[in-house]
N, C-alpha and C. Protein backbone atom coordinates (compact mmCIF):
# COMPACT_ATOMS: atom_id res chain seq x y z
N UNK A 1 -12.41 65.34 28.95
CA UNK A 1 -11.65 64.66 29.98
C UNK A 1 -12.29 63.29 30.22
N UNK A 2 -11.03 62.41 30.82
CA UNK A 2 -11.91 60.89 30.73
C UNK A 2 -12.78 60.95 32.08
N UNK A 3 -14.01 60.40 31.93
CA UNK A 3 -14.86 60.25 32.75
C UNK A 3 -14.52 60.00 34.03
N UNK A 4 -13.88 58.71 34.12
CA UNK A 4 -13.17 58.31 35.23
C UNK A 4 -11.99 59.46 36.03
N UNK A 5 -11.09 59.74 35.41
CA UNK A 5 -10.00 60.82 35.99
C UNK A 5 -10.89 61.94 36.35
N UNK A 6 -12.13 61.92 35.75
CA UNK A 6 -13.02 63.58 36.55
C UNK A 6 -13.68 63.15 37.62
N UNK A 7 -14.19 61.85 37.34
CA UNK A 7 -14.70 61.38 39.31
C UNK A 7 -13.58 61.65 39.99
N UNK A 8 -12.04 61.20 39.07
CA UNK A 8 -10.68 61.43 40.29
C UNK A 8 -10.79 62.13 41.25
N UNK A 9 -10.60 63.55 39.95
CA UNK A 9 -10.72 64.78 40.53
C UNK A 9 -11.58 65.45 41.52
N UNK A 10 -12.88 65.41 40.97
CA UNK A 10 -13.76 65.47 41.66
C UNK A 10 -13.83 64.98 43.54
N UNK A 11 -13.46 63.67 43.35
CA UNK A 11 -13.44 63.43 44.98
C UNK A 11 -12.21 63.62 45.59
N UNK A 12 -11.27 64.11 45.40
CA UNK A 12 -9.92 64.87 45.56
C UNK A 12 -10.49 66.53 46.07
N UNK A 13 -11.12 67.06 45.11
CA UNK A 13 -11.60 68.18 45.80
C UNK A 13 -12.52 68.74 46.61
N UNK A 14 -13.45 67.38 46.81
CA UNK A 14 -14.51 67.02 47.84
C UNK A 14 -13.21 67.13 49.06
N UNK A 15 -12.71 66.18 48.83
CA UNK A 15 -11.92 65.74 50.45
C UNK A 15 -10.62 66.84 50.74
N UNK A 16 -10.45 67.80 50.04
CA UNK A 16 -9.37 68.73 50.33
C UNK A 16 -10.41 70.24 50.28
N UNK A 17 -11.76 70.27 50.26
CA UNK A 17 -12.02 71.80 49.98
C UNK A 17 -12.05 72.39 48.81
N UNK A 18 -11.34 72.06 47.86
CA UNK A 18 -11.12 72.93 46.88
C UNK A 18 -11.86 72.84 45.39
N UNK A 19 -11.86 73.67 44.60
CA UNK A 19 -12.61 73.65 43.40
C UNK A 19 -12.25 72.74 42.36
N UNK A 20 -12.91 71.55 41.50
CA UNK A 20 -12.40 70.94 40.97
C UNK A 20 -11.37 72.07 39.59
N UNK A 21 -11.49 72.99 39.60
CA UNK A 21 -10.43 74.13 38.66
C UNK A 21 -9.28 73.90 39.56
N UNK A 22 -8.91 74.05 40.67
CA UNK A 22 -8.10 73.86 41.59
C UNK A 22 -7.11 73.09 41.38
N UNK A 23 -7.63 71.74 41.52
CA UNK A 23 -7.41 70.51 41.46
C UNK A 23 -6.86 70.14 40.16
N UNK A 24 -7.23 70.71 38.89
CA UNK A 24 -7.05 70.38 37.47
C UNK A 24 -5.77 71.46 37.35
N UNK A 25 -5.47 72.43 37.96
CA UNK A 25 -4.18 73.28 38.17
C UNK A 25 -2.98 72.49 38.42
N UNK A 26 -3.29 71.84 39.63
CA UNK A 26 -2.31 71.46 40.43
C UNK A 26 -1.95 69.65 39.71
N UNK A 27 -2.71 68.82 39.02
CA UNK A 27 -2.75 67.86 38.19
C UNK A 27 -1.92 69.00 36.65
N UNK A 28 -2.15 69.29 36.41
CA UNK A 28 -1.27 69.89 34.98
C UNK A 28 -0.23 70.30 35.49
N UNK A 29 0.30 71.30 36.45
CA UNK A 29 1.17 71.93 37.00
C UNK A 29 2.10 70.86 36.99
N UNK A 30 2.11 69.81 37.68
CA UNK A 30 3.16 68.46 37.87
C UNK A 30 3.50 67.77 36.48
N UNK A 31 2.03 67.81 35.76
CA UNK A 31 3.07 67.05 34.49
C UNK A 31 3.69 67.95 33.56
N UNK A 32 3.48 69.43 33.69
CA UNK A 32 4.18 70.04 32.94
C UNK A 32 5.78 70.56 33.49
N UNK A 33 5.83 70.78 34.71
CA UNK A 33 7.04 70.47 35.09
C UNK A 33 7.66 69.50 34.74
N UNK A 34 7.15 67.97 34.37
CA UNK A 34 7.96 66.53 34.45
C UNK A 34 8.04 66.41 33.23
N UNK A 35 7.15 67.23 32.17
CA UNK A 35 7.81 67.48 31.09
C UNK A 35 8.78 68.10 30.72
N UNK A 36 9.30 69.30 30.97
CA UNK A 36 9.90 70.43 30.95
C UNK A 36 11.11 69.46 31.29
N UNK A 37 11.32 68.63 32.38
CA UNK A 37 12.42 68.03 33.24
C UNK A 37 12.82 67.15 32.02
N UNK A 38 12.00 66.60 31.49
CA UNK A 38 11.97 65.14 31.16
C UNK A 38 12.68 65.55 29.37
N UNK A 39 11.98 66.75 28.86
CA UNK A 39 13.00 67.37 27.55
C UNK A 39 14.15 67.57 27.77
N UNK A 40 14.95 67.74 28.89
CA UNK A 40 16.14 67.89 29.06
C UNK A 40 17.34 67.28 28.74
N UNK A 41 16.58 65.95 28.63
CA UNK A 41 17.25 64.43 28.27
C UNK A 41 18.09 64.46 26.65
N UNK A 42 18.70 64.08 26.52
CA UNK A 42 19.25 64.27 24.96
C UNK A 42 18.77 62.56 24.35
N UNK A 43 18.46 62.65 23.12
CA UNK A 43 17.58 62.03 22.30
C UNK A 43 18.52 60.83 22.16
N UNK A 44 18.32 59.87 22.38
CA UNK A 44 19.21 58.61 22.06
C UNK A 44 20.20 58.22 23.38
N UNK A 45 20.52 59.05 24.28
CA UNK A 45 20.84 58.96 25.34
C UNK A 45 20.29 58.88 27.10
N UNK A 46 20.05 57.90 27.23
CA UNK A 46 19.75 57.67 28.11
C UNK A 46 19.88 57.94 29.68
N UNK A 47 21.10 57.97 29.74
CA UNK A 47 21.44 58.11 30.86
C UNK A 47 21.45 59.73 31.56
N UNK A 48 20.89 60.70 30.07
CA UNK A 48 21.26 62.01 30.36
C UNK A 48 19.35 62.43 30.66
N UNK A 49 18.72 61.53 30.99
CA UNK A 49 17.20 61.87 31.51
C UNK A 49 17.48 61.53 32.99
N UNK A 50 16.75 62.38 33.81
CA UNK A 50 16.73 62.19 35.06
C UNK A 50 15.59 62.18 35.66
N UNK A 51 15.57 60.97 36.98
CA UNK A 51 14.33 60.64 37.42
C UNK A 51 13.14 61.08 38.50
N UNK A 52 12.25 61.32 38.34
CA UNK A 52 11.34 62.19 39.07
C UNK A 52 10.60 61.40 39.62
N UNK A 53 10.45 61.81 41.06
CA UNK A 53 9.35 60.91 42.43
C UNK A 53 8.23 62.15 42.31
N UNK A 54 7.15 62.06 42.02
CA UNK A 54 5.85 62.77 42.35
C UNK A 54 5.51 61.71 43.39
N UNK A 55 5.42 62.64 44.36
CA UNK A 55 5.27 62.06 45.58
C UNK A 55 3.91 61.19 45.86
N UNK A 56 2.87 61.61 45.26
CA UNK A 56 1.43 60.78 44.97
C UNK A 56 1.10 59.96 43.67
N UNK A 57 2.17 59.92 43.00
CA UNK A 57 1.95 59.27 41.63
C UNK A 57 3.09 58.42 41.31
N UNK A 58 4.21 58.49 42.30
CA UNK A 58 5.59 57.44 41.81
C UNK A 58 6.47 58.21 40.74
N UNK A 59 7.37 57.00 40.63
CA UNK A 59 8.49 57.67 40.12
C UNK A 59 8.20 57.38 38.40
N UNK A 60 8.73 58.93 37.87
CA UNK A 60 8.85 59.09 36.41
C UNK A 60 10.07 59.02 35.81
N UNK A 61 10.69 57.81 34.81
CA UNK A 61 12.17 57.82 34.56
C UNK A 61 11.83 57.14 33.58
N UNK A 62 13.29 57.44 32.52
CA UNK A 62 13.10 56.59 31.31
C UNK A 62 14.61 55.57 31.49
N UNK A 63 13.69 53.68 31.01
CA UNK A 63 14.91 52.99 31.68
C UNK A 63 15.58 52.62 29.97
N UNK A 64 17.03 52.52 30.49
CA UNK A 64 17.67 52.23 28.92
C UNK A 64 16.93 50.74 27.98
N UNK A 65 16.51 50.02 28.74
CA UNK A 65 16.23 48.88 27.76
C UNK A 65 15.04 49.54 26.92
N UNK A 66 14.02 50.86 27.70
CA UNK A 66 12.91 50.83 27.13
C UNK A 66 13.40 51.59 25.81
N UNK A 67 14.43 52.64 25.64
CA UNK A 67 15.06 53.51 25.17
C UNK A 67 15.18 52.89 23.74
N UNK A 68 16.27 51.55 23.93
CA UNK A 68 16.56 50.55 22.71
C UNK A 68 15.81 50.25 22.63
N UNK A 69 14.52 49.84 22.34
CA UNK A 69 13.20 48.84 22.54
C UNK A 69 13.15 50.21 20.86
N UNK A 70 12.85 51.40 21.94
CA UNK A 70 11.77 52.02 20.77
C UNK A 70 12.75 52.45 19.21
N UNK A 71 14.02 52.55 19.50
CA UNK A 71 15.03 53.20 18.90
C UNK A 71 14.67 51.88 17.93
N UNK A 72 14.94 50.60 17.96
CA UNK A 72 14.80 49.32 17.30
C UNK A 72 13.83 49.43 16.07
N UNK A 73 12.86 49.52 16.87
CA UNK A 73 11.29 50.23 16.36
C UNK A 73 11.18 50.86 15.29
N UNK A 74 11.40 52.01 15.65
CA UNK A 74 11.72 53.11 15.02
C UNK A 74 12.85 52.77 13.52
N UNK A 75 13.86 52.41 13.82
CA UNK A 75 14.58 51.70 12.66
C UNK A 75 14.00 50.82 11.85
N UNK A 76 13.52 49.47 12.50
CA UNK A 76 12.43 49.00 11.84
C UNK A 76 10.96 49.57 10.83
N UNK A 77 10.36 50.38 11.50
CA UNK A 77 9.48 51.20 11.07
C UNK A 77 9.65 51.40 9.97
N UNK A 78 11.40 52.71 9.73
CA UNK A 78 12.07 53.41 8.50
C UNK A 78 12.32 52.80 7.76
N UNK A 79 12.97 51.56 7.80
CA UNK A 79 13.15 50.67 6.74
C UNK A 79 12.48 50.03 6.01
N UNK A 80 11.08 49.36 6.49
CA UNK A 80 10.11 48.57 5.49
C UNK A 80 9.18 50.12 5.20
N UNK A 81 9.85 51.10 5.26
CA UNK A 81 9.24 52.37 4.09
C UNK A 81 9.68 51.94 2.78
């Protein structure tokens, strides 16, 4: 784990009581939900991902320009194969 995100943690579970195991629960728990949410999306379509507020971390959404950005990419990529 990165050094830094374990001080995170660490003083997160100083100031709430709880065990830094605790803490590393409840940090996975959220992004695996926002994963789970976030597969739902159909591949090339944008508008069919929907956006998630974690209330201590902001909002998680995928915006269409970033969508075409990578799709571009990606075409690019395949072709100078």
């Amino acid at each position: 784990m990165n050094f830094k995100l374990e001080n995170i943690l660490k003083k997160i579970a100083k100031e709430n009581n709880l065990s830094l195991e605790q803490v590393k629960e409840v940090m996975d728990s959220e992004f695996f939900c926002t994963r789970k949410v976030m597969s739902q999306g159909v591949h090339d379509e944008p508008d069919t991902f929907l956006n998630i507020n974690l209330i201590k971390l902001g909002k998680v959404y995928a915006k269409k320009g970033v969508i075409e950005k990578m799709k571009r990419s990606k075409k690019k990529k395949d072709e100078s194969k």
